[in-house]
Protein backbone atom coordinates (compact mmCIF):
# COMPACT_ATOMS: atom_id res chain seq x y z
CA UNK A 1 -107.41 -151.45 44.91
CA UNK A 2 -109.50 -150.25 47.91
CA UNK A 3 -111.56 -152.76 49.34
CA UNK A 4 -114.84 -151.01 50.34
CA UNK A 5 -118.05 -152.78 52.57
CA UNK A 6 -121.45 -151.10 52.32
CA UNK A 7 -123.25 -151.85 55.72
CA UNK A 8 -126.94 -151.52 55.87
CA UNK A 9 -129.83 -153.13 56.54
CA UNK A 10 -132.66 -153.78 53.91
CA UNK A 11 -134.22 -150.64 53.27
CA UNK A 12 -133.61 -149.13 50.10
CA UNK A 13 -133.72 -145.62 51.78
CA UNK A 14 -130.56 -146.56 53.49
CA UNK A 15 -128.91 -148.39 50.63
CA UNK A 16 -129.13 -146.02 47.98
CA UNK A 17 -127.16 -143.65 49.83
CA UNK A 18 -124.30 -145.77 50.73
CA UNK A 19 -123.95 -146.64 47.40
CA UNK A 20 -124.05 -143.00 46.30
CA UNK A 21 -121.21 -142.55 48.41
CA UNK A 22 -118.77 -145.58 47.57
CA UNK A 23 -119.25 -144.84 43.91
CA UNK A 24 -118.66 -141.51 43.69
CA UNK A 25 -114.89 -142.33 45.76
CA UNK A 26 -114.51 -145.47 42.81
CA UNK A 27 -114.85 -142.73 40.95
CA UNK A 28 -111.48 -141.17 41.98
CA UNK A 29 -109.83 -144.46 42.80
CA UNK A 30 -110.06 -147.96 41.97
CA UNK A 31 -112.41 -149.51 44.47
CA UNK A 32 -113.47 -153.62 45.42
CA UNK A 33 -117.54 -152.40 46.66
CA UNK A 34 -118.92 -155.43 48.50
CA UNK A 35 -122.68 -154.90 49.97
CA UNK A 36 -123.14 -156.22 53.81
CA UNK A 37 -126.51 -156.09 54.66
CA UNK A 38 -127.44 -156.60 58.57
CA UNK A 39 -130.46 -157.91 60.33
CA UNK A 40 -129.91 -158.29 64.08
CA UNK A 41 -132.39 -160.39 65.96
CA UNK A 42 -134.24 -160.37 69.07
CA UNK A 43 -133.91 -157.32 71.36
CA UNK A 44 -131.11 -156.19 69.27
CA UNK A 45 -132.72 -154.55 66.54
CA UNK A 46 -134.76 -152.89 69.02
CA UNK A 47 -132.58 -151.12 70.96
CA UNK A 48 -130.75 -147.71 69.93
CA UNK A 49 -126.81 -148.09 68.89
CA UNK A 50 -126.17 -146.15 72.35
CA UNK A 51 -126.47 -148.86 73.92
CA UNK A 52 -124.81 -151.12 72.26
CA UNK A 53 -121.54 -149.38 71.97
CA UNK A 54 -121.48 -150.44 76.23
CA UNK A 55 -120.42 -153.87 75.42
CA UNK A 56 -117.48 -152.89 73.05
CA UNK A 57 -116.95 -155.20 70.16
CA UNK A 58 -115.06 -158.69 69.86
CA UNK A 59 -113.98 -160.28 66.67
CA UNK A 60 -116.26 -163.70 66.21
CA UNK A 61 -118.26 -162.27 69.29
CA UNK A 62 -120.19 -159.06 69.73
CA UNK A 63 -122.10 -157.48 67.99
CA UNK A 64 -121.87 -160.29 65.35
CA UNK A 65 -123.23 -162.75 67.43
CA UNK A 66 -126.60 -161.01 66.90
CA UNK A 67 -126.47 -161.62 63.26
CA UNK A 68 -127.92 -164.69 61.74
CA UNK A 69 -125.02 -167.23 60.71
CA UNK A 70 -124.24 -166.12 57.31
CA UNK A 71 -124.57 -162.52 58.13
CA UNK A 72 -122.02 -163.00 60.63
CA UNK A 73 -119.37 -165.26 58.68
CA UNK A 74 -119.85 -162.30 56.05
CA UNK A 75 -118.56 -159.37 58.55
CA UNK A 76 -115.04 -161.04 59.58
CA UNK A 77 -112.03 -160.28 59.08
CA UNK A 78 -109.71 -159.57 56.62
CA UNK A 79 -111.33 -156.21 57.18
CA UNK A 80 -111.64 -153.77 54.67
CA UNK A 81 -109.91 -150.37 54.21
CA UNK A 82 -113.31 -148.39 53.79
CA UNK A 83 -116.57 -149.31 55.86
CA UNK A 84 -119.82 -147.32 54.65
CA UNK A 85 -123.02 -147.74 56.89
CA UNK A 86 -125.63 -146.26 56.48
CA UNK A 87 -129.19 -146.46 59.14
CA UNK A 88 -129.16 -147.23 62.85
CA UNK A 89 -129.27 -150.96 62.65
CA UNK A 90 -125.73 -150.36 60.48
CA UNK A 91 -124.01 -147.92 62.84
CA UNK A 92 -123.15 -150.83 65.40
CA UNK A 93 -121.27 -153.04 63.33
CA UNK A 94 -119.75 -150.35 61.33
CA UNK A 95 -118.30 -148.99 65.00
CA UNK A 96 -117.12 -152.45 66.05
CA UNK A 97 -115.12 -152.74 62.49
CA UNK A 98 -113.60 -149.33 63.27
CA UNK A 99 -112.32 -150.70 67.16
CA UNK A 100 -111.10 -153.94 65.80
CA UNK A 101 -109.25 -152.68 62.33
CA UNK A 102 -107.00 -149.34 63.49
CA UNK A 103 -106.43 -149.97 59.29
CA UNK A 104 -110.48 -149.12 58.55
CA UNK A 105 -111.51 -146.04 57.84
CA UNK A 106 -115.69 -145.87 59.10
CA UNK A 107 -118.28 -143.99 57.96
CA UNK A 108 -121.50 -143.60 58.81
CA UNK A 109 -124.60 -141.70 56.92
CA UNK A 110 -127.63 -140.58 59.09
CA UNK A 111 -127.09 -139.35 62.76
CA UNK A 112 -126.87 -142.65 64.80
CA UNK A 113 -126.97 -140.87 68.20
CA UNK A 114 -123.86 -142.24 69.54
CA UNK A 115 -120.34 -140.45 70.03
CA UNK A 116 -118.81 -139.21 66.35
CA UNK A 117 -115.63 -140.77 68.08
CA UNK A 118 -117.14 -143.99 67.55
CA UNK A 119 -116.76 -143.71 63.67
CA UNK A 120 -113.70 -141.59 61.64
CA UNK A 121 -116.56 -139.45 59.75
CA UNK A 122 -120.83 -138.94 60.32
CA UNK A 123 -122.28 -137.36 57.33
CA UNK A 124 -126.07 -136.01 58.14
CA UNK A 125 -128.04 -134.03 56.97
CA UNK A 126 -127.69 -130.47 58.25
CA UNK A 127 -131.27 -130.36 58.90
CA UNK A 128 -130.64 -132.67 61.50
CA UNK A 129 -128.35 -129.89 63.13
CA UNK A 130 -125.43 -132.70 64.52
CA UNK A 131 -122.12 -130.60 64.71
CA UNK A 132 -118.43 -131.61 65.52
CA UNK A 133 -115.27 -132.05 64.32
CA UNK A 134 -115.88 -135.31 62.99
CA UNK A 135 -119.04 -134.61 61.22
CA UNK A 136 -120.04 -133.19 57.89
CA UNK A 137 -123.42 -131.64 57.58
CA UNK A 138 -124.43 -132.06 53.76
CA UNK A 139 -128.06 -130.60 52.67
CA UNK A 140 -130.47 -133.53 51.83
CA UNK A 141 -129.22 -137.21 51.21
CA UNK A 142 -126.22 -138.52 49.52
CA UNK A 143 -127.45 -140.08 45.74
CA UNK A 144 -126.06 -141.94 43.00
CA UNK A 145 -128.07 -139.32 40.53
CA UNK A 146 -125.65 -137.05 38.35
CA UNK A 147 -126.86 -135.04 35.27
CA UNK A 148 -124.28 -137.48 33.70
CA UNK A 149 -126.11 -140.62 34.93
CA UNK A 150 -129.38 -139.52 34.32
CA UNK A 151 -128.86 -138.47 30.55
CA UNK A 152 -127.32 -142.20 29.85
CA UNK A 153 -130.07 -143.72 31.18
CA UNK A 154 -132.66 -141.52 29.18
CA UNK A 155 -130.37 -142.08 26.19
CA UNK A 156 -130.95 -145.67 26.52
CA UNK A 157 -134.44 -145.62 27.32
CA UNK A 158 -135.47 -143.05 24.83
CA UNK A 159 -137.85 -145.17 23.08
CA UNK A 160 -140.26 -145.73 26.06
CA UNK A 161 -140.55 -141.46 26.74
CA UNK A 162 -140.84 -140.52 22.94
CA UNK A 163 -144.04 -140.53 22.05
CA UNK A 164 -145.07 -138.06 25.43
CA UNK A 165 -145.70 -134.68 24.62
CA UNK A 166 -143.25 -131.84 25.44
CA UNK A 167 -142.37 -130.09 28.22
CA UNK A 168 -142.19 -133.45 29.91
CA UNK A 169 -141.84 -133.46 33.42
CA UNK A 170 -141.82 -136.40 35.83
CA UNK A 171 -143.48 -136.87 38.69
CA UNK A 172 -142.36 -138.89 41.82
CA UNK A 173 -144.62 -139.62 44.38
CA UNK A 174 -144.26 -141.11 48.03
CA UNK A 175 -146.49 -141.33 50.47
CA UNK A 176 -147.25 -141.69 53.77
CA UNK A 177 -144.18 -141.36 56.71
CA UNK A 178 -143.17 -140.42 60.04
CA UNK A 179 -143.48 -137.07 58.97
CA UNK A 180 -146.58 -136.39 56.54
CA UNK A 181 -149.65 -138.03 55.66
CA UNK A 182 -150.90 -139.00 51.69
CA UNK A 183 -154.57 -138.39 52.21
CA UNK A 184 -157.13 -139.12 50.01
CA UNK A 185 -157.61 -135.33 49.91
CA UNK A 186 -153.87 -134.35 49.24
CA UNK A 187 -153.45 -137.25 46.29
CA UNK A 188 -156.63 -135.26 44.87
CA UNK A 189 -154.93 -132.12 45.14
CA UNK A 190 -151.80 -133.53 43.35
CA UNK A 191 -153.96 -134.88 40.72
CA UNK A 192 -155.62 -131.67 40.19
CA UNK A 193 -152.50 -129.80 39.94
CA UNK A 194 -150.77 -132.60 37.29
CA UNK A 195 -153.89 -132.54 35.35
CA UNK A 196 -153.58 -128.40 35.11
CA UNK A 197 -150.01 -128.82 33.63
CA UNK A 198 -151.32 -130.55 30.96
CA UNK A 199 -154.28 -128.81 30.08
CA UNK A 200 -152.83 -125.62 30.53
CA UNK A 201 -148.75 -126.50 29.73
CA UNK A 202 -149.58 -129.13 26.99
CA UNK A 203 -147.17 -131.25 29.37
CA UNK A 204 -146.48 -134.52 29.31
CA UNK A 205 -146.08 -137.13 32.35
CA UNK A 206 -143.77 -139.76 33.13
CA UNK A 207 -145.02 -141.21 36.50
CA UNK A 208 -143.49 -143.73 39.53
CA UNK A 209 -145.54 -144.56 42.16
CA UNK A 210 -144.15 -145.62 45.80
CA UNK A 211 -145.00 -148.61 48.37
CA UNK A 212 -146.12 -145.77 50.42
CA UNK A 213 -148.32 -144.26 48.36
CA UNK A 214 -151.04 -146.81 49.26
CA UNK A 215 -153.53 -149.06 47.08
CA UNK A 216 -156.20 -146.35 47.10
CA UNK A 217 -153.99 -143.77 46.82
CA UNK A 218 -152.32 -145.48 43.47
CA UNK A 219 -155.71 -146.68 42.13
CA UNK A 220 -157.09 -143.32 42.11
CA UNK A 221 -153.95 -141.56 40.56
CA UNK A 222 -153.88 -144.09 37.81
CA UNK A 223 -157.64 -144.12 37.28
CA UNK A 224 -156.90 -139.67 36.77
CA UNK A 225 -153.56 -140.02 34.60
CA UNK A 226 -154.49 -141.83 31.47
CA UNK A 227 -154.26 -141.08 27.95
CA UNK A 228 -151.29 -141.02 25.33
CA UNK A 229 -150.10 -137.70 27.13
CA UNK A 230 -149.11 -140.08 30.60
CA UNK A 231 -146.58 -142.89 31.83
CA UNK A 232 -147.08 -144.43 34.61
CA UNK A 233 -144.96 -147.24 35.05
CA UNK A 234 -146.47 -150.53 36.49
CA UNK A 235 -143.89 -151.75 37.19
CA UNK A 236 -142.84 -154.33 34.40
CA UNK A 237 -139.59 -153.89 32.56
CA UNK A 238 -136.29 -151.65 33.39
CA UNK A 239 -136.79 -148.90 36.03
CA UNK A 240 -137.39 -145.97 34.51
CA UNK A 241 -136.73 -143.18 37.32
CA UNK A 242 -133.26 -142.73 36.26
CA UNK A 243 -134.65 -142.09 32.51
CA UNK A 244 -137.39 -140.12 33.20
CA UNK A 245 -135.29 -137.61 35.16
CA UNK A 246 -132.57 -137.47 32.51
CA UNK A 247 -135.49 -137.13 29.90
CA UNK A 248 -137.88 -134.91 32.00
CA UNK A 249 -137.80 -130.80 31.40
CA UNK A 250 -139.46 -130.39 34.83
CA UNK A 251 -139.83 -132.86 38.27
CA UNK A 252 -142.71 -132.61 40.72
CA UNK A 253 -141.91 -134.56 43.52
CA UNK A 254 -144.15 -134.83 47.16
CA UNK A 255 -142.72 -133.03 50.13
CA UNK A 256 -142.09 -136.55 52.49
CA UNK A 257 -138.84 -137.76 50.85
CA UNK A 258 -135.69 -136.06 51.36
CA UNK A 259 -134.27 -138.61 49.03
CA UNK A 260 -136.20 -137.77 46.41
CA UNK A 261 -135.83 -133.95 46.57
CA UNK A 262 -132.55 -134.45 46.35
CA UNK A 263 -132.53 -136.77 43.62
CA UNK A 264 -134.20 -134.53 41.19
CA UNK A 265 -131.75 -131.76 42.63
CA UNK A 266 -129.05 -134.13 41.63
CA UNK A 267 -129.78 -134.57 38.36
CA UNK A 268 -129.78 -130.68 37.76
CA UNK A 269 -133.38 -130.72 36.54
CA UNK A 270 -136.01 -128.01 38.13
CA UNK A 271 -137.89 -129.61 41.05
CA UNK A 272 -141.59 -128.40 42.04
CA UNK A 273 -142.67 -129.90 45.24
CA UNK A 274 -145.90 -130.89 46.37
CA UNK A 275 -147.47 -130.68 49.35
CA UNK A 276 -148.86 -133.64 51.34
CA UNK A 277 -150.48 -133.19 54.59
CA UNK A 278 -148.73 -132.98 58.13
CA UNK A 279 -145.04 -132.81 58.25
CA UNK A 280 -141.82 -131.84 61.26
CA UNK A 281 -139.40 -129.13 61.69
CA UNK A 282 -136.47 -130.83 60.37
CA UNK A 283 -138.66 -131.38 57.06
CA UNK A 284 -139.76 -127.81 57.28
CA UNK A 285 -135.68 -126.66 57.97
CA UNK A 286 -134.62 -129.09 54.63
CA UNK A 287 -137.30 -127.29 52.33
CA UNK A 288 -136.39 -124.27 53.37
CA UNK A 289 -133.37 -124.92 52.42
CA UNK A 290 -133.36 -126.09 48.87
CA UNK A 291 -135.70 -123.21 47.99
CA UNK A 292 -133.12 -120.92 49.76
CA UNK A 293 -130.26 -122.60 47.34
CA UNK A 294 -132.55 -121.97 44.29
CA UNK A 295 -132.91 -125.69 44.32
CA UNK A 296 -136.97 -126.27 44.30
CA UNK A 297 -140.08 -123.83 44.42
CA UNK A 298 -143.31 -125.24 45.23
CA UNK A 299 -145.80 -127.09 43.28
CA UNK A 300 -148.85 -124.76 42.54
CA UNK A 301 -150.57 -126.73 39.34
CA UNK A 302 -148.10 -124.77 37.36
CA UNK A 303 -145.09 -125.51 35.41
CA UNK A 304 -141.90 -123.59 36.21
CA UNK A 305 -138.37 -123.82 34.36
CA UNK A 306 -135.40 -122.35 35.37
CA UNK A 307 -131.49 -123.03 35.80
CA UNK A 308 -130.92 -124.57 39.28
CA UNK A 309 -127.05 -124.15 40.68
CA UNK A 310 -125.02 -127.34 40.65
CA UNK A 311 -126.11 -129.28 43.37
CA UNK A 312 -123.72 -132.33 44.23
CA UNK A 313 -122.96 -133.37 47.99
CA UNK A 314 -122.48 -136.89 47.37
CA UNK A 315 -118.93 -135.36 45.78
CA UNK A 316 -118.41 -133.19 48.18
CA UNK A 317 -118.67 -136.33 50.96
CA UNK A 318 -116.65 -138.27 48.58
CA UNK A 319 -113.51 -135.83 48.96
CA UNK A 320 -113.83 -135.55 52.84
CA UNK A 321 -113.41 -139.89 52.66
CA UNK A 322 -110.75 -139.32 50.50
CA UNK A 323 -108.83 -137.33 52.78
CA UNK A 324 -109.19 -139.73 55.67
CA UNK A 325 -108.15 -142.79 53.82
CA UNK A 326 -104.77 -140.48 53.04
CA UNK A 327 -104.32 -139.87 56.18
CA UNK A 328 -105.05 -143.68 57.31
CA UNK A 329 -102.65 -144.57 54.75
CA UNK A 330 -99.85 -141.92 56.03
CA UNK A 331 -100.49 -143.55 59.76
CA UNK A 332 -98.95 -147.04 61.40
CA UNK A 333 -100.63 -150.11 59.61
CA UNK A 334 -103.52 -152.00 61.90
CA UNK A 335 -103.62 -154.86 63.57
CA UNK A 336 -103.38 -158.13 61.28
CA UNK A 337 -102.74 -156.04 58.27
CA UNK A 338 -100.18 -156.74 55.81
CA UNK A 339 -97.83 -154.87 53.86
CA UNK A 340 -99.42 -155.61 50.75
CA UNK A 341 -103.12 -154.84 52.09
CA UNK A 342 -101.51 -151.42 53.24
CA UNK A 343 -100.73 -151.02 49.62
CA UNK A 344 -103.52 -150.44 48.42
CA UNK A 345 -104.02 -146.96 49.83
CA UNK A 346 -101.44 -145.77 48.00
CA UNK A 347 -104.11 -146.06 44.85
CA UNK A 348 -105.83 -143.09 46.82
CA UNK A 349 -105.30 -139.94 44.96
């Protein structure tokens, strides 16, 4: 049994990933996931992980010591064999396991800006444009979301989907970032363009909304979407984005989240995107992308079907761990571990 730590802080952006990647290697090997979440104090969580890495790391001392009490009594040793991190506030702590445990394999998702020798493996997003011998560049984000996963959860939920016309497609919608803006003009636009897909598709909806879309921004896209043709969940009972993708024909998802994109990519369905306002070069290079790969077209008030190619990095990240726990396991045990803790590599396969 491997014992695996997922290291991030508390935004579900970073989490979802992490745990994209540690279930996908369960999948090939038995696996103990533990989640570690981190909230440094003080000047801490303001600074960039550069400058941390200055002070080294001590076991009971720094970085721990920045961590609230039970944070820090949670990230001690015995350490474990796998450390995921994922977000800046992660990629600290997830270096100082890797100096103190020779036995730990680290690795971090999401460019941290600090030396790759500081962790055994980066994965980012090639839109990022990080090379080296220690990173992988994967297109979009690492997800839980498999065609597999999605049709269970649609399977279960079926009840809550069946009375929306067909094609159904889902719609997920963000908001505001760094990146792009969710005007009142551009949510008017998306409403304009959902509303022509079921006038002139006879679609059906199945809707999420997002903290970032805003409280005028939701009001005015639930006030539009009504009817026995819509869902839009408000947010009582089981979440249904899992279902809706495994029960949708069709996604149309906004431009701002790379997660999402990839999501719907993920779960091998068709994926439309809309446009929001504003937006960044490394957004521009990651659209380009997944329209290059046949992946998404964009969202024009009209519905559009097709077979998208297999689309599945979190696997493909998944394998490249793999091959450094072998070759952790092949090496001299670390400091303070046992024979039997070494063990447990040998599950790897």
């Amino acid at each position: 049994m491997i014992r695996v730590w997922i290291v991030t802080d508390d935004k579900a952006g970073n989490e979802m990933p992490a745990r994209g990647l540690a279930g996908r290697v369960a999948e090939r090997t038995p696996c103990e996931i533990v989640l570690k979440r981190v909230a440094p104090g003080g000047i801490w969580r303001r600074l960039p992980p550069a400058l941390w890495q200055v002070r080294g790391a001590r076991a009971g001392g720094f970085p721990f010591t920045t961590l609230p009490g039970e944070q820090r009594a949670a990230l001690a040793p015995p350490w474990p064999d796998l450390a995921i991190g994922c977000g800046r506030l992660a990629a600290p702590f997830v270096a100082a396991i890797g100096r103190l445990s020779a036995g730990t394999a680290t690795v971090q998702i999401l460019d941290p800006h600090v030396p790759e020798r500081c962790f055994d493996l980066l994965v980012v997003p090639e839109h990022d444009g990080r090379e080296g011998a220690r990173v992988l560049s994967v297109t979009g984000s690492l997800t839980r979301i498999t065609p597999e996963s999605v049709a269970a959860a649609a399977a279960e939920q079926a009840e809550r989907f069946a009375r929306l016309p067909r094609p159904l497609v889902a719609v997920l919608i963000g908001g505001s970032s760094k990146a792009h803006r969710m005007s009142a003009a551009a949510t008017d636009r998306l409403i304009e363009g959902l509303q022509a897909l079921q006038r002139d598709a006879g679609a059906g909806l199945a809707v999420t909304l997002s903290r970032r879309t805003g409280d005028d921004n939701a009001a005015r896209i639930r006030k539009a979407l009504t009817g026995p043709d819509t869902f839009v969940w408000d947010g009582t009972g089981p979440n249904p984005y899992p279902a809706m993708l495994g029960a949708a024909d069709a996604v149309v998802v906004t431009e701002d989240s790379v997660n999402m994109v990839s999501e719907a990519a993920s779960a091998g369905k068709p994926a439309l995107v809309a446009a929001l306002e504003g937006g960044s070069a490394k957004m521009a290079r990651f659209h380009a992308r997944m329209r290059d790969l046949g992946l998404t077209r964009p969202f024009a008030g009209r519905l559009e079907t097709w077979t998208p190619p297999p689309f599945d990095e979190t696997a493909r990240a998944a394998d490249a761990v793999l091959g450094i726990l072998r070759k952790k396991n092949a090496g001299p045990r670390g400091p303070g571990k046992s024979n039997r803790e070494d063990s447990r590599l040998g599950d790897v396969r």
